[in-house]
Protein backbone atom coordinates (compact mmCIF):
# COMPACT_ATOMS: atom_id res chain seq x y z
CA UNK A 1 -47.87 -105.93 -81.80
CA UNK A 2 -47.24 -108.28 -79.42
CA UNK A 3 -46.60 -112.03 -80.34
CA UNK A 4 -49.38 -114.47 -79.81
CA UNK A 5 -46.70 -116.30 -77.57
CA UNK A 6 -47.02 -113.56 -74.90
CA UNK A 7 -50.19 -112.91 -74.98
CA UNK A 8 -52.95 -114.04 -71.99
CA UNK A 9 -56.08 -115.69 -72.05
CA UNK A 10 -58.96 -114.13 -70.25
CA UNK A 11 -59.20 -117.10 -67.73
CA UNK A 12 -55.45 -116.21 -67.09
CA UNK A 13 -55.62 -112.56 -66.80
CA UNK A 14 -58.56 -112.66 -64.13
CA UNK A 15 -56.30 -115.39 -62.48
CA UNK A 16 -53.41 -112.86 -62.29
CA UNK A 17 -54.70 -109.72 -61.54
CA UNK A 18 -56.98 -111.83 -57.99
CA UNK A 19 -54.72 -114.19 -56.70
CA UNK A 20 -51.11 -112.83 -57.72
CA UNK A 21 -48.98 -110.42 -56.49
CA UNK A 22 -48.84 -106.83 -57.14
CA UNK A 23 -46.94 -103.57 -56.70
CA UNK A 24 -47.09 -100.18 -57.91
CA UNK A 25 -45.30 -97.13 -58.50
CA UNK A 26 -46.43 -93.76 -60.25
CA UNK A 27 -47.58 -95.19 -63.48
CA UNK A 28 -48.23 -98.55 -63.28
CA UNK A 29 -49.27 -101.26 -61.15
CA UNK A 30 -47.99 -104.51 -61.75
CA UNK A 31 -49.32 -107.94 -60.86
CA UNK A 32 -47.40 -111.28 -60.85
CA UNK A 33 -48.32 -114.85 -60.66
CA UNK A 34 -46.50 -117.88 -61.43
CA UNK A 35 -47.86 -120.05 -63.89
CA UNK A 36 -50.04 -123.14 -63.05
CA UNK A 37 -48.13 -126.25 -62.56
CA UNK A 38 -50.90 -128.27 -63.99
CA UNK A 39 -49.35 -127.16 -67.25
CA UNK A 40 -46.69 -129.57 -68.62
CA UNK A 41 -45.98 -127.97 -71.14
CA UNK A 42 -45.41 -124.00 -72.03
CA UNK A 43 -44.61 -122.42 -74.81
CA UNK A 44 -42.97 -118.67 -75.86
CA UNK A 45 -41.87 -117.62 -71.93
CA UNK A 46 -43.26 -115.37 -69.50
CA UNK A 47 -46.85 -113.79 -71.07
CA UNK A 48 -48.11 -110.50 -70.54
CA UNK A 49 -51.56 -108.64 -70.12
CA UNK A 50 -52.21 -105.22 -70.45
CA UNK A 51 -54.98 -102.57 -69.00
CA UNK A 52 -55.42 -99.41 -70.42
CA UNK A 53 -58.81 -97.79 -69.17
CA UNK A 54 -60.30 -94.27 -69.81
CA UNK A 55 -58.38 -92.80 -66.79
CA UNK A 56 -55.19 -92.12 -68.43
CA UNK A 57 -56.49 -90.47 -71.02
CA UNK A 58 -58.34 -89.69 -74.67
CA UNK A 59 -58.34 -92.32 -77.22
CA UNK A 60 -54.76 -91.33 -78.84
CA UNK A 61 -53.48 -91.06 -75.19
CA UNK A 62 -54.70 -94.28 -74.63
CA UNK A 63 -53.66 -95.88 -77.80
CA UNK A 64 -50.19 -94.33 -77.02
CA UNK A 65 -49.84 -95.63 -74.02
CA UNK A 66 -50.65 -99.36 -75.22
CA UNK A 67 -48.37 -99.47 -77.65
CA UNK A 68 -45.83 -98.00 -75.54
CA UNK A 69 -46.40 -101.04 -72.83
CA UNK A 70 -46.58 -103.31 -75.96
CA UNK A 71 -43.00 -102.39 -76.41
CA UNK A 72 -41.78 -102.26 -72.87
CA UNK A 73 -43.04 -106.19 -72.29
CA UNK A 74 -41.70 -106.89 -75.69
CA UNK A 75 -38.13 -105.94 -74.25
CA UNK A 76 -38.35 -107.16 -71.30
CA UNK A 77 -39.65 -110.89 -71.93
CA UNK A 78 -36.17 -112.56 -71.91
CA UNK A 79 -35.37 -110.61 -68.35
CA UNK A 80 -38.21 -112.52 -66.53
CA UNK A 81 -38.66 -116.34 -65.85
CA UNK A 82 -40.52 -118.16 -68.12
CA UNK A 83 -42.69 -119.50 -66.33
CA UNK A 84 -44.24 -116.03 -64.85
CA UNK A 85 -47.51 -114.23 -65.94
CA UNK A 86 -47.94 -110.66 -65.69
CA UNK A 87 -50.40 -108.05 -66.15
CA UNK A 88 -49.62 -104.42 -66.41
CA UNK A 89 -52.34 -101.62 -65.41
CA UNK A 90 -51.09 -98.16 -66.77
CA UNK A 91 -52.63 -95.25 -64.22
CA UNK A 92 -53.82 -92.06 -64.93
CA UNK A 93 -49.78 -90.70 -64.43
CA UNK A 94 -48.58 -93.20 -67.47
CA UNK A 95 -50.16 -91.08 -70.41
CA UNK A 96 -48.19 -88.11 -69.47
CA UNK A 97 -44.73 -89.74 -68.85
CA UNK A 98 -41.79 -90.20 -70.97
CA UNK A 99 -40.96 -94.01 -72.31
CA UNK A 100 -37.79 -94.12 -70.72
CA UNK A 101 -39.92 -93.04 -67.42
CA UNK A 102 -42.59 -96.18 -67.96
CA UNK A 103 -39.96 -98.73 -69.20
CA UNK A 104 -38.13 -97.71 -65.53
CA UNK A 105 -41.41 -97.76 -63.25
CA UNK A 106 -42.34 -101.66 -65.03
CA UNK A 107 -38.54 -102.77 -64.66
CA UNK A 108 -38.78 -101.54 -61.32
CA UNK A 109 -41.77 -102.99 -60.40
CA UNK A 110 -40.91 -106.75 -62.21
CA UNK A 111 -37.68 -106.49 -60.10
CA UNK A 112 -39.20 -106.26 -56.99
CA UNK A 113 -42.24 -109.03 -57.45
CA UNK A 114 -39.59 -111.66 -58.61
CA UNK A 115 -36.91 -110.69 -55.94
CA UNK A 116 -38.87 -113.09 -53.74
């Protein structure tokens, strides 16, 4: 599971996913935004957000899929800034693809969003 440190709020996650940037590749499309500077204060780095709807695939598929995310934001929490919010939508592609495959196309995707 993911630690409670990474997690978003719903207020957050709408915030991300309509005002911050995005990109995609074959299996996911990712969407950055910087956290608000009204916050003095933040705790446990960079959080994450995760969407997982019917389109990629049955329940296990799904629930597969998830947990697979779960781990790839997991690893890659101390590569981002701390101070960055991101939310992950898995396609219809990411059920059928290898781990190595979705840790690459997220990596990917986080690399180019924060380039700038």
């Amino acid at each position: 599971m993911l630690p409670q440190q990474y997690k978003l709020n719903s207020a957050e996650f709408r915030r991300i996913v309509r005002g911050g940037r995005r990109t995609g590749t074959t299996s996911v499309v990712v969407h950055l935004a910087r956290a608000d500077k009204s916050e003095i204060v933040r705790f446990g780095g960079p959080h994450f957000g995760l969407i997982v709807s019917k389109a990629v695939g049955n329940s296990v598929v799904r629930h597969r899929t998830y947990r697979r995310l779960r781990h790839v934001c997991s690893a890659l929490a101390g590569t981002i800034p701390t101070d960055c919010d991101v939310v992950i939508r898995a396609l219809p592609r990411a059920g059928q693809v290898s781990s190595k495959e979705l840790m690459d196309d997220v990596r990917y995707a986080l690399a180019k969003l924060t380039r700038d």
